[in-house]
N, C-alpha and C. Protein backbone atom coordinates (compact mmCIF):
# COMPACT_ATOMS: atom_id res chain seq x y z
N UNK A 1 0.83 -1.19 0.00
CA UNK A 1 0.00 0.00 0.00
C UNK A 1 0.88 1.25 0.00
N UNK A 2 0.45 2.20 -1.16
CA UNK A 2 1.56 3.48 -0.78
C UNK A 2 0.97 4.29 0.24
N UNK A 3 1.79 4.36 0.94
CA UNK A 3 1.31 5.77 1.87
C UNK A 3 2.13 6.96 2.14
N UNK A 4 1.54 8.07 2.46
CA UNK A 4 2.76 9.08 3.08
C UNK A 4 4.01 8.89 3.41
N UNK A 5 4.00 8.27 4.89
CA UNK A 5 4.84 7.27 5.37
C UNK A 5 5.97 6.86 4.88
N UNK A 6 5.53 5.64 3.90
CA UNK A 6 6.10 4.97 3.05
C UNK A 6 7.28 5.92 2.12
N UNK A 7 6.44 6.44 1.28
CA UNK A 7 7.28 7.55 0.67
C UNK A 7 8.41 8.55 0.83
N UNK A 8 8.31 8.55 2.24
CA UNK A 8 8.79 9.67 2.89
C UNK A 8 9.70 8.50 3.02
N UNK A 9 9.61 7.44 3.87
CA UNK A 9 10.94 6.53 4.10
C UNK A 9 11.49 6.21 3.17
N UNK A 10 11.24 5.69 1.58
CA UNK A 10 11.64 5.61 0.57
C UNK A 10 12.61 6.61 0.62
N UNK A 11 11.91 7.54 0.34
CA UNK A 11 12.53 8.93 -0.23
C UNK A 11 14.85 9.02 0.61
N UNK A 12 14.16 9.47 2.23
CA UNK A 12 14.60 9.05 3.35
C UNK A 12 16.11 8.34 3.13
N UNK A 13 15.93 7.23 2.29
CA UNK A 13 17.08 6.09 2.16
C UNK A 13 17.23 6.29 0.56
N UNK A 14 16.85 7.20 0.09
CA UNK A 14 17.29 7.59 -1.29
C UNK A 14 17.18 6.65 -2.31
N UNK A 15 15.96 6.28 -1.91
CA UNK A 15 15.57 4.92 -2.93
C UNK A 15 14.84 5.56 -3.93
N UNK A 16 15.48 6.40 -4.94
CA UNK A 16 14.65 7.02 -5.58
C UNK A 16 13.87 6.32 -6.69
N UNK A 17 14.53 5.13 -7.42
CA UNK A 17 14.17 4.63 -8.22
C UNK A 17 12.27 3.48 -8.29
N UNK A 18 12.76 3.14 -6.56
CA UNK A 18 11.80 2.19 -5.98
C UNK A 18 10.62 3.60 -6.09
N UNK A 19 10.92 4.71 -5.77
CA UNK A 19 9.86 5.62 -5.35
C UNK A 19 9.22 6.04 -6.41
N UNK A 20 9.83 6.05 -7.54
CA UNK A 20 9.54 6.60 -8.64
C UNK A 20 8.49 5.20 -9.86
N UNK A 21 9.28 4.03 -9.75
CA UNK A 21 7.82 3.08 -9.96
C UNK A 21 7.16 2.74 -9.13
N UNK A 22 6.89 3.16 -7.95
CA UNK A 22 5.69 2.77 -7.13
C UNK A 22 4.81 3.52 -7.06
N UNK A 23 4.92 5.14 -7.63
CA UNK A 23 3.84 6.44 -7.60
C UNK A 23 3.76 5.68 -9.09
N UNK A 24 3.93 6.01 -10.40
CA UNK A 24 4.16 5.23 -11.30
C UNK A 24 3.27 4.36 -11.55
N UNK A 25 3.52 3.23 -11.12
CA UNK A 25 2.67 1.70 -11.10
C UNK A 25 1.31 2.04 -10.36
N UNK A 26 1.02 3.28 -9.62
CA UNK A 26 -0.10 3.47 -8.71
C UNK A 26 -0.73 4.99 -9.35
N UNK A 27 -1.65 4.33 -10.45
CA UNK A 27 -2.42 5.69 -10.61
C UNK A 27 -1.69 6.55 -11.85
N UNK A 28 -0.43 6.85 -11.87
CA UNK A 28 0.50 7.08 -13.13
C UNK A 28 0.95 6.68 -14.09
N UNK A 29 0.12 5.73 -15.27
CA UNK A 29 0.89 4.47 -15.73
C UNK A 29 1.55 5.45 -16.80
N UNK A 30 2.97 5.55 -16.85
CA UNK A 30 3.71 6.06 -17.90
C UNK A 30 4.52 5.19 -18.91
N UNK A 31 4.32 5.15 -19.92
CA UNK A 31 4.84 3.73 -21.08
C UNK A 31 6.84 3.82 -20.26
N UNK A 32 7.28 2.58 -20.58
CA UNK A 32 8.38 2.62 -20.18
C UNK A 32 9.52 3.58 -20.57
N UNK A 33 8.92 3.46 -21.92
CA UNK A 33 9.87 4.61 -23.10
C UNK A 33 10.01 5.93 -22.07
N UNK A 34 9.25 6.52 -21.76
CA UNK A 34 9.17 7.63 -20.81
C UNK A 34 9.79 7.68 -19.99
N UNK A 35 9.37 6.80 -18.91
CA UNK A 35 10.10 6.42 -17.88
C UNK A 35 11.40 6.38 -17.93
N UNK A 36 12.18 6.18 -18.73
CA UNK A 36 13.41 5.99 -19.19
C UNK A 36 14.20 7.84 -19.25
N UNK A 37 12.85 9.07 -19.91
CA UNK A 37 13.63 10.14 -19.76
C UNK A 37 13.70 10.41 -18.14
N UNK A 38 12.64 9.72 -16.86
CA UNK A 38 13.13 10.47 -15.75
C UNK A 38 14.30 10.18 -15.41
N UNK A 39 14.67 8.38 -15.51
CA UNK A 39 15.95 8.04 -15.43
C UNK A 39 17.08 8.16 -15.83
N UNK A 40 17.63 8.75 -16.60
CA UNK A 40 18.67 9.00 -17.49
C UNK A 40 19.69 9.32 -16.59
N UNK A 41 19.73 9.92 -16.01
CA UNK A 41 21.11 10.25 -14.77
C UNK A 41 20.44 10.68 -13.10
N UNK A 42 21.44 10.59 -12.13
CA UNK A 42 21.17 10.74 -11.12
C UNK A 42 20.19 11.77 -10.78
N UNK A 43 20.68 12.60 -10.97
CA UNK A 43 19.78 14.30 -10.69
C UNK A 43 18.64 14.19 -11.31
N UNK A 44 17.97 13.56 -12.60
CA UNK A 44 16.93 13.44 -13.19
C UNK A 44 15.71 12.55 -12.53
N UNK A 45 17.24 11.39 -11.98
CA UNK A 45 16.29 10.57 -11.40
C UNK A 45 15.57 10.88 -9.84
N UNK A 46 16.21 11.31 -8.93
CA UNK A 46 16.66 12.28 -7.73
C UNK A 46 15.10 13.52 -7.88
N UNK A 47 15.07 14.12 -8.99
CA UNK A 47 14.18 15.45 -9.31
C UNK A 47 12.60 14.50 -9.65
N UNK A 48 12.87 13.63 -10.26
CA UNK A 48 11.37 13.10 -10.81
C UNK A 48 11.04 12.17 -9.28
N UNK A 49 11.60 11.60 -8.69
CA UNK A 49 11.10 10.79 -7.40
C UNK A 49 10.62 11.75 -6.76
N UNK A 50 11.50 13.13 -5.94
CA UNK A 50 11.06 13.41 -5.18
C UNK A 50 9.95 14.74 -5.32
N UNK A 51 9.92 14.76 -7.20
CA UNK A 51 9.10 15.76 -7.49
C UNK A 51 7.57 14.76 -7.05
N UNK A 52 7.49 13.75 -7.87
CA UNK A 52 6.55 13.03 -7.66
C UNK A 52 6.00 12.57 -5.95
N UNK A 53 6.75 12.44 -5.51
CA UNK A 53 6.99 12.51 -4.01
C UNK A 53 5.98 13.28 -3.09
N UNK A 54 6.75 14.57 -3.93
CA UNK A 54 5.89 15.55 -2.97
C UNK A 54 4.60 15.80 -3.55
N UNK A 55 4.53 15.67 -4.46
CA UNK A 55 2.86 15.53 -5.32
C UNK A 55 2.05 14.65 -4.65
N UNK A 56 2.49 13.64 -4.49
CA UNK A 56 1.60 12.36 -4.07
C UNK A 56 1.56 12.37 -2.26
N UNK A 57 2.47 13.03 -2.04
CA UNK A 57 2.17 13.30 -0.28
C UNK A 57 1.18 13.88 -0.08
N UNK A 58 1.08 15.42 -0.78
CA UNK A 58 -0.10 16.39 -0.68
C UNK A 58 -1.14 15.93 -0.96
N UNK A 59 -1.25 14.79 -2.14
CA UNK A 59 -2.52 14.35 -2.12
C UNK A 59 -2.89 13.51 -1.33
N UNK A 60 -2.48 12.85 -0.54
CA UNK A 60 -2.27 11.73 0.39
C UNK A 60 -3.50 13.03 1.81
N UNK A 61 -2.98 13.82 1.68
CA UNK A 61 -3.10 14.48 3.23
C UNK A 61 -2.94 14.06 4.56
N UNK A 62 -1.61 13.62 4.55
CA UNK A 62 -1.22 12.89 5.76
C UNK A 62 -0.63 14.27 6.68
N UNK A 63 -1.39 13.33 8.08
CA UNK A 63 -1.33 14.72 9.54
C UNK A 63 0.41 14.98 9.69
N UNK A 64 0.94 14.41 9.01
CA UNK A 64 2.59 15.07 9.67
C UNK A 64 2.99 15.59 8.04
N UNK A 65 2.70 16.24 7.40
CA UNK A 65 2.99 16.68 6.46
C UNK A 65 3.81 17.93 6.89
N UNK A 66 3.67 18.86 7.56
CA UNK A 66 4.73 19.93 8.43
C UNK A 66 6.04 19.16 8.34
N UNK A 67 6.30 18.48 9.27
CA UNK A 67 7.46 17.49 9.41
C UNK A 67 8.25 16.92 7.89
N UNK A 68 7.39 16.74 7.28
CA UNK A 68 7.96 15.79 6.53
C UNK A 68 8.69 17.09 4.78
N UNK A 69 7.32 17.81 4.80
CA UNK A 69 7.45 18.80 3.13
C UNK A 69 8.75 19.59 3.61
N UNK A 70 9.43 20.25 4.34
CA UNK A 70 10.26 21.27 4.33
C UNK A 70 11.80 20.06 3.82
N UNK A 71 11.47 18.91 4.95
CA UNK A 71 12.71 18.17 4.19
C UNK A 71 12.68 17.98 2.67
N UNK A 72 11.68 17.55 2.09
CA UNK A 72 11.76 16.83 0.94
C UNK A 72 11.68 17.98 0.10
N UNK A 73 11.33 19.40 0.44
CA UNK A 73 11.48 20.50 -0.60
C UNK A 73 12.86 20.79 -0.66
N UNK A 74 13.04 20.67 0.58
CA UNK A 74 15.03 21.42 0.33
C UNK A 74 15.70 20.31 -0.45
N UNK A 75 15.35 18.98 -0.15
CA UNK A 75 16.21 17.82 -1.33
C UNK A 75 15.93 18.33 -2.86
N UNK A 76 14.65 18.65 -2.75
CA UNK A 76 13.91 18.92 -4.70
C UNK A 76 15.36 19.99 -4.93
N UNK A 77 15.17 21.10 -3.91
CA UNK A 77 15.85 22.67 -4.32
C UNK A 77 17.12 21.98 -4.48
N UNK A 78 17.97 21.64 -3.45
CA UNK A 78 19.16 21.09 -3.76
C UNK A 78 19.97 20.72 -5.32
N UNK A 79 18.81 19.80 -6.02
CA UNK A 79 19.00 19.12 -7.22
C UNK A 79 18.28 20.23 -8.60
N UNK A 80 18.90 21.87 -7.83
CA UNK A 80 18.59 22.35 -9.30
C UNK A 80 19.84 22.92 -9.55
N UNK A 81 19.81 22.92 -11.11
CA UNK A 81 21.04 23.79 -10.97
C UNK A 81 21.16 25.55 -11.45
N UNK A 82 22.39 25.91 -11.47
CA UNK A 82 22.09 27.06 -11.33
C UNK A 82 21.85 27.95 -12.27
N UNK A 83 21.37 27.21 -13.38
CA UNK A 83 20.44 27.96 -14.32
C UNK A 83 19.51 27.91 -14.51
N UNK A 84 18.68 27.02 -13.60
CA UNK A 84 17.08 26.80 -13.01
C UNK A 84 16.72 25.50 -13.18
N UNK A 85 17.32 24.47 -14.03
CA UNK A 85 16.59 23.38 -14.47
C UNK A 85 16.78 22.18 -13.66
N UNK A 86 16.12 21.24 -13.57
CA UNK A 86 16.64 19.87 -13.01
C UNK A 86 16.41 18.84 -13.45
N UNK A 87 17.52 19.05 -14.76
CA UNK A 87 17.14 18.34 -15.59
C UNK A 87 16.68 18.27 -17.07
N UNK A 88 16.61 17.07 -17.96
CA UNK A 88 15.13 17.67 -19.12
C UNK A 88 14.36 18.55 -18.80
N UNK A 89 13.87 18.52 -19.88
CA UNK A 89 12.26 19.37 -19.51
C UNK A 89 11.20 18.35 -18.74
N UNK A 90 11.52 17.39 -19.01
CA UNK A 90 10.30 16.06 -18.44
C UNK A 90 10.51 16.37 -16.95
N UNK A 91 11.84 16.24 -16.42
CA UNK A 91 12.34 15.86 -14.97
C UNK A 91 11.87 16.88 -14.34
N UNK A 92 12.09 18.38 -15.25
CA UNK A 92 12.10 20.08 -14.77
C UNK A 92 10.52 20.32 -14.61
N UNK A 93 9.72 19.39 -15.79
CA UNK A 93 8.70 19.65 -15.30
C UNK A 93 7.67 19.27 -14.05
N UNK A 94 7.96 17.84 -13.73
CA UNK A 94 7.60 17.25 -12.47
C UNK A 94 8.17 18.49 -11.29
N UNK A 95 9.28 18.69 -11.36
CA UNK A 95 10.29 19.15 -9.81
C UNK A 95 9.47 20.81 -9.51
N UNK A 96 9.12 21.79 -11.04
CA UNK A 96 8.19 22.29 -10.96
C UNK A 96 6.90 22.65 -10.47
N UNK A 97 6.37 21.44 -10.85
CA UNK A 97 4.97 21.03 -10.49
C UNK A 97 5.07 20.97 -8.81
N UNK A 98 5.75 20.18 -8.13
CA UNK A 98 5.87 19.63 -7.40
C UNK A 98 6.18 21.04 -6.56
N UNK A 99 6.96 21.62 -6.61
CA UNK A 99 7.28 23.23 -6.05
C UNK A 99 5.69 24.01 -5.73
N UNK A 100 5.14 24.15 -7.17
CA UNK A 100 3.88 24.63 -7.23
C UNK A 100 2.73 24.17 -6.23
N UNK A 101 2.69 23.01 -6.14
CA UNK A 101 1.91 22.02 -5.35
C UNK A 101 2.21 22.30 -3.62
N UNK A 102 3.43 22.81 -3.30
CA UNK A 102 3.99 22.77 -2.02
C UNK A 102 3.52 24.55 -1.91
N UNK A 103 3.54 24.97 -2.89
CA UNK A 103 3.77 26.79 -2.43
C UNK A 103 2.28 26.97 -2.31
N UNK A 104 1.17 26.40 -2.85
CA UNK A 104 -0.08 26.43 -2.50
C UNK A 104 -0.51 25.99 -1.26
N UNK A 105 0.53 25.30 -0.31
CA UNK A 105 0.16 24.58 0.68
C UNK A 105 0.77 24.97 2.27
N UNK A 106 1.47 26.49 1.46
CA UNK A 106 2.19 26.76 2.35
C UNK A 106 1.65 27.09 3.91
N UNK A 107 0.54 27.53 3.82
CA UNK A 107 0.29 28.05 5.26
C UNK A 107 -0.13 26.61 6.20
N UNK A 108 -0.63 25.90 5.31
CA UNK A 108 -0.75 24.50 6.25
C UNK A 108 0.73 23.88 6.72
N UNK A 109 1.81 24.11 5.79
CA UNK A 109 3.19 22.76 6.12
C UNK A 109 3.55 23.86 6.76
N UNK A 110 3.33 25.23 7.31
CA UNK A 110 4.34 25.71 8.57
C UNK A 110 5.69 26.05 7.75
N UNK A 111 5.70 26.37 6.98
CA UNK A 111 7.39 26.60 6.18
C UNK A 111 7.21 27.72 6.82
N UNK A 112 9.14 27.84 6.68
CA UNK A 112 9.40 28.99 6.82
C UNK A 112 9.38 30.24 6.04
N UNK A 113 9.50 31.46 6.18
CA UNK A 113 9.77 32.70 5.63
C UNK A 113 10.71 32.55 4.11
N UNK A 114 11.52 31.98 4.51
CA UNK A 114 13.05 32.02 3.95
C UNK A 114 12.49 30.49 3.36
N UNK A 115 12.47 29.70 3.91
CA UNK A 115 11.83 28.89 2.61
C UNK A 115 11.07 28.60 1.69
N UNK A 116 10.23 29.48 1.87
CA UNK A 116 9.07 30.21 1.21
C UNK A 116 9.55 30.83 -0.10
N UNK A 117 10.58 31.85 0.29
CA UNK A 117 11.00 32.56 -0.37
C UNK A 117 11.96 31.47 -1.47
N UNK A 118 12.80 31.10 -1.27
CA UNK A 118 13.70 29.82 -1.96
C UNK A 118 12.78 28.79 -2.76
N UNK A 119 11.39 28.78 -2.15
CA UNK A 119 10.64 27.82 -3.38
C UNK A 119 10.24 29.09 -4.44
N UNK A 120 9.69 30.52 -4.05
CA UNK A 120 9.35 31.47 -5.35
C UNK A 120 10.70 31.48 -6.62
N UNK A 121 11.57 31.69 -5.22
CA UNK A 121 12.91 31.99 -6.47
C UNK A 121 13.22 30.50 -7.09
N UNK A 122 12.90 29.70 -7.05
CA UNK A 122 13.27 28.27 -7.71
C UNK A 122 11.95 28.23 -8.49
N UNK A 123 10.79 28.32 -8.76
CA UNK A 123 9.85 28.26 -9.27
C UNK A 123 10.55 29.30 -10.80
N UNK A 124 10.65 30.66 -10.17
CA UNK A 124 10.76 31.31 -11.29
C UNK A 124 11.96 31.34 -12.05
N UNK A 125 12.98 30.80 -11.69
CA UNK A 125 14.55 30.20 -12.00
C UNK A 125 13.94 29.39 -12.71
N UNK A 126 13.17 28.09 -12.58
CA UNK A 126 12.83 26.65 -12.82
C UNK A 126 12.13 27.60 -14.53
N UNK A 127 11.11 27.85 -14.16
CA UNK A 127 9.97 28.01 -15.30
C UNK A 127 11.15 28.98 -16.44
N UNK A 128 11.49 29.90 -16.24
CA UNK A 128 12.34 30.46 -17.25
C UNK A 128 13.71 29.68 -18.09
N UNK A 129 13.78 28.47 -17.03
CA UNK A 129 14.89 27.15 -17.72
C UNK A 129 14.37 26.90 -18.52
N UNK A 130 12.94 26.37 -17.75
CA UNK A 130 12.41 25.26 -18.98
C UNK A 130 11.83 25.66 -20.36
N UNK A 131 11.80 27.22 -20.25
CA UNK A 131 11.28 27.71 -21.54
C UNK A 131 11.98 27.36 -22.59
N UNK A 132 13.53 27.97 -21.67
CA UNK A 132 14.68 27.86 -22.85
C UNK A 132 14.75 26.56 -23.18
N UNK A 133 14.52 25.44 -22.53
CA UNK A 133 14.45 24.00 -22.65
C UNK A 133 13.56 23.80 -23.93
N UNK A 134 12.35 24.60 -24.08
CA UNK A 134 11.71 24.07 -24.70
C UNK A 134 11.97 24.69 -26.30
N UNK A 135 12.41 25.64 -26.08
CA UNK A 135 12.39 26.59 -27.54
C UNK A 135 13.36 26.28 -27.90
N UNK A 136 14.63 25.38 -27.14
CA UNK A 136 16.06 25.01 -27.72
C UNK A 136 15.38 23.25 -28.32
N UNK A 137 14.17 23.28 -28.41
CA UNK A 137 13.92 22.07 -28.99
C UNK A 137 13.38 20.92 -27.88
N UNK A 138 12.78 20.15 -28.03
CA UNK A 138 12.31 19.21 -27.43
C UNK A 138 11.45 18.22 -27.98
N UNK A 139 11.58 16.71 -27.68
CA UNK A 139 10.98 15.70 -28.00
C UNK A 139 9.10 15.74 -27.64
N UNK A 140 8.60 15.34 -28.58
CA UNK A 140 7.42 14.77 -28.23
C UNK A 140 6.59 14.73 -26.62
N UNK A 141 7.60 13.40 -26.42
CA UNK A 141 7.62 12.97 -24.99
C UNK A 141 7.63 14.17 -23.69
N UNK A 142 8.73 14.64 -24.19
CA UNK A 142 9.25 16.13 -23.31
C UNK A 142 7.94 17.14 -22.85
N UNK A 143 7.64 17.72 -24.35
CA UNK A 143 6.65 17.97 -24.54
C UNK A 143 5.37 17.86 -24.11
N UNK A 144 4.91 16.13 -24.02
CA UNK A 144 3.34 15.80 -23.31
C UNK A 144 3.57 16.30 -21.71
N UNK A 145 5.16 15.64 -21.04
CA UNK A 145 5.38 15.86 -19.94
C UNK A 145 5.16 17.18 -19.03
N UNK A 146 5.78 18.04 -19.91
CA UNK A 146 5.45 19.48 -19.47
C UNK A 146 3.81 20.16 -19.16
N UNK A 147 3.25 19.58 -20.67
CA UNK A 147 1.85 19.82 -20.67
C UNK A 147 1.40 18.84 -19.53
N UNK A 148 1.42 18.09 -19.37
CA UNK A 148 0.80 17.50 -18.12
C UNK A 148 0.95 17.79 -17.30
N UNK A 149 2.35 18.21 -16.44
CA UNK A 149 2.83 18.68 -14.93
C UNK A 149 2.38 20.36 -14.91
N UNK A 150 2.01 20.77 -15.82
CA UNK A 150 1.87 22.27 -15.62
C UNK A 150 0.39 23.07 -16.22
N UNK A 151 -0.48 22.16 -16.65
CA UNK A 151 -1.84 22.79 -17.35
C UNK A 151 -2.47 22.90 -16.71
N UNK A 152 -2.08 22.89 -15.53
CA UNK A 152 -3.03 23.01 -13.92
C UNK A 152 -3.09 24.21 -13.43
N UNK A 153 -1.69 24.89 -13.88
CA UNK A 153 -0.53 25.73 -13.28
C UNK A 153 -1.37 26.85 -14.04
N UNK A 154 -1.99 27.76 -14.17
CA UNK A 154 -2.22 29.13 -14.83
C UNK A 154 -0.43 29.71 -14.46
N UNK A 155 -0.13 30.39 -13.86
CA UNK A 155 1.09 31.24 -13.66
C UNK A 155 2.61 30.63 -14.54
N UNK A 156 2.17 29.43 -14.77
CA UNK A 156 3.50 28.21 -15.05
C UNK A 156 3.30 27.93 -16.36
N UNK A 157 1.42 27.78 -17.05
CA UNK A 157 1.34 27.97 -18.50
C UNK A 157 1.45 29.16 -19.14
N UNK A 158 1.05 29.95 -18.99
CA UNK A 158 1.49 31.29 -19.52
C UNK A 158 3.11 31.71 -20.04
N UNK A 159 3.71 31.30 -19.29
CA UNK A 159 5.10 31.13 -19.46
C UNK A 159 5.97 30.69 -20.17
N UNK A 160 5.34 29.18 -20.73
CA UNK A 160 5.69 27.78 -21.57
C UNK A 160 5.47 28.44 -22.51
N UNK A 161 6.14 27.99 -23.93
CA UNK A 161 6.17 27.98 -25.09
C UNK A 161 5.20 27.31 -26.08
N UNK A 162 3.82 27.68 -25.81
CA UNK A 162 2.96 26.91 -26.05
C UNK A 162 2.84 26.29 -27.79
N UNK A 163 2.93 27.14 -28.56
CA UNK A 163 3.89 26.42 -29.81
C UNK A 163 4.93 25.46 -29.87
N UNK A 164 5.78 25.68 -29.19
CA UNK A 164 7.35 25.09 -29.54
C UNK A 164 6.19 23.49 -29.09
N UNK A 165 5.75 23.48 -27.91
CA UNK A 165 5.32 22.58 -26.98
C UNK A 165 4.32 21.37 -28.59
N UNK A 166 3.43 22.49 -28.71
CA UNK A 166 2.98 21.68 -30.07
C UNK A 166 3.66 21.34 -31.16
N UNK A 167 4.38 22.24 -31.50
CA UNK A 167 5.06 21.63 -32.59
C UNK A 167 5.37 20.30 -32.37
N UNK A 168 6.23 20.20 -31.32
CA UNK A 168 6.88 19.10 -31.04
C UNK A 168 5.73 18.06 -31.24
N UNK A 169 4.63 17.87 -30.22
CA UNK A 169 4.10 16.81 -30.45
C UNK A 169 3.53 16.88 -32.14
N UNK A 170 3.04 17.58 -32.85
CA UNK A 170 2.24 16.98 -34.14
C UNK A 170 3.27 16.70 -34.87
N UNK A 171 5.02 17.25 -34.46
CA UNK A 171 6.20 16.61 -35.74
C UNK A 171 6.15 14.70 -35.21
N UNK A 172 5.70 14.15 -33.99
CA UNK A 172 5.98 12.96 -33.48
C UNK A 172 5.36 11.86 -34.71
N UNK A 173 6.70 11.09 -34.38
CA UNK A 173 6.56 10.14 -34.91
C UNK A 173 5.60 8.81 -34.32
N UNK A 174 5.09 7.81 -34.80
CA UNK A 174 3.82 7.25 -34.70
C UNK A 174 4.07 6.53 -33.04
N UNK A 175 5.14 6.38 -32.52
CA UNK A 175 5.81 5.63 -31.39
C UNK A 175 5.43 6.93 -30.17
N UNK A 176 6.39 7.87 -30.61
CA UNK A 176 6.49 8.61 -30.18
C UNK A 176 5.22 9.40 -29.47
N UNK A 177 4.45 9.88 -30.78
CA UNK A 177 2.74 9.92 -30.58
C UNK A 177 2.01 9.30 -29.62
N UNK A 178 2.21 7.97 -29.98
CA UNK A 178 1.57 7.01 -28.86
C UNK A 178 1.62 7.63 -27.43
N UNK A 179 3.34 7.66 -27.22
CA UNK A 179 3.64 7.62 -25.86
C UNK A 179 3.02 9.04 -25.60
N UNK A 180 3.20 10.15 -26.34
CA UNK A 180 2.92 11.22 -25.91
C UNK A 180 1.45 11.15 -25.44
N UNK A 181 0.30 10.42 -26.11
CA UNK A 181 -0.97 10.54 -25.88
C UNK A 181 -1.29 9.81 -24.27
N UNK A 182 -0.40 8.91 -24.24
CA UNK A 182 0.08 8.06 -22.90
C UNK A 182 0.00 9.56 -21.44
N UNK A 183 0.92 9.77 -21.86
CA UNK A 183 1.16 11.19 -20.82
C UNK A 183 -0.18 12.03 -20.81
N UNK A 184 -0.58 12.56 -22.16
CA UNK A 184 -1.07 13.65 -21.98
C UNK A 184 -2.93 13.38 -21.29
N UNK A 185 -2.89 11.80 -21.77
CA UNK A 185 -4.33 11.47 -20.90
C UNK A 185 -4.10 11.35 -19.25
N UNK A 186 -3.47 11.19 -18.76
CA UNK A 186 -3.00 11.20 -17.39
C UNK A 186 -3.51 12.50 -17.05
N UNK A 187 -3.50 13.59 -17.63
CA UNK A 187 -3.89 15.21 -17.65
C UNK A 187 -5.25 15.55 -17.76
N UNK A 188 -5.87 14.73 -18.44
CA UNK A 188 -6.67 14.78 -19.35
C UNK A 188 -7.29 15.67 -19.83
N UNK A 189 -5.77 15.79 -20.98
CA UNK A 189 -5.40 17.03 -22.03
C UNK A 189 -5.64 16.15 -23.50
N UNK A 190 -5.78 15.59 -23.82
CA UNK A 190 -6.14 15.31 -25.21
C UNK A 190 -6.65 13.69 -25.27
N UNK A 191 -7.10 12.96 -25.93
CA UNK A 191 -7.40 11.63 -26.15
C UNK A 191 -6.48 10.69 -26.51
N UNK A 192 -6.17 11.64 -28.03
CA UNK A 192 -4.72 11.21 -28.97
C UNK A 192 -4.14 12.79 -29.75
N UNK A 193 -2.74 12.23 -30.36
CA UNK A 193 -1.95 13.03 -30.49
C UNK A 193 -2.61 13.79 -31.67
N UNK A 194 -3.60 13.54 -32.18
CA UNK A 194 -4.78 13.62 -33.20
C UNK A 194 -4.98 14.85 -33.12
N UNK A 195 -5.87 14.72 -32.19
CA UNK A 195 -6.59 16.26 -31.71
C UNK A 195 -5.77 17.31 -31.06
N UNK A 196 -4.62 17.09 -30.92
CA UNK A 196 -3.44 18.31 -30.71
C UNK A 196 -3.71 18.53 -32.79
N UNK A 197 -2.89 17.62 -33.34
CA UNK A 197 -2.66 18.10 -34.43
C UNK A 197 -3.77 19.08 -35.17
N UNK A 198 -4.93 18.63 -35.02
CA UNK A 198 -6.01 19.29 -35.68
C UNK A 198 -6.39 20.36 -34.76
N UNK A 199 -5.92 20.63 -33.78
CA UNK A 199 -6.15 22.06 -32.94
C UNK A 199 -5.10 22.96 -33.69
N UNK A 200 -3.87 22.09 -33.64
CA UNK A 200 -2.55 23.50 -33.99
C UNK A 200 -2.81 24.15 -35.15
């Protein structure tokens, strides 16, 4: 059973990988192909666990959430670097999301002042990476990812490159497509990669 708890101990012993198919396998089914961009290197992998992490805590609403979000935000902050990103755009967009999700929640987790402040400035560090992320080109995949972790986000879509974002998916190739439609129903932002194309 996943729970708060659980996650948090995962997290805890830096089992990021275990943490990352068990949110995943529960409620997230992402084709493997995907899965493969959170993994690609440590920090990617590190940013998508504990982005997902903190997503799935908040929704959890577990009573020690105080205790637990200030740690697991300073690990997210830790793993950016210092031109905002952490990561792809896939990884950048979860660790994002996941920021967003915590700064809405702030007056309940008791953060501090100063950490407060360190999630705005990483939010807006983060979102101005990933633009450049996206307009320096991006996959399909990349692409659904972003649109999914952030179409929630008014302050975070506005921002995105909402072209570059399409392009990408209607240039996808038929694999590619697939997976993207994979992601983007998780959102439920499109059916198939179809009805992006015939919108753009």
């Amino acid at each position: 059973m996943m729970t708060a708890q659980r996650i948090d101990r995962l997290l805890a012993g830096s089992q990021h990988d275990h943490v990352l198919n068990l949110i995943l396998d529960n409620g997230r089914p992402v084709p493997l192909r995907a899965r493969l961009l959170l993994t690609n290197d440590a920090r990617s992998l590190g940013a998508s666990a504990i982005g997902l992490g903190i997503q799935r805590c908040l929704e959890l609403r577990d009573h020690r959430q105080g205790e637990r979000m200030p740690r697991l935000i300073l690990e997210l902050l830790d793993l950016q670097a210092p031109e905002g990103s952490f990561g792809n755009v896939a990884t950048s967009s979860i660790a994002i999301a996941a920021l967003l999700c915590a700064r809405k929640e702030l007056a309940q987790l008791c953060i501090s002042e100063e950490l407060s402040r360190r999630v705005e400035d990483a939010i807006d560090l983060g979102l101005h990476a990933l633009h450049a992320g996206c307009v320096r080109g991006v996959s399909a995949v990349e692409a659904a990812f972003a649109m999914w972790q952030l179409s929630g986000w008014e302050s975070a879509r506005v921002r995105l490159p909402e072209g570059a974002l399409r392009e990408a998916i209607t240039a996808a190739d038929a694999d590619d497509g697939e997976i993207a439609t994979a992601i983007l129903a998780l959102g439920g932002l499109a059916t198939n990669v179809g009805l992006i194309r015939r919108a753009a």
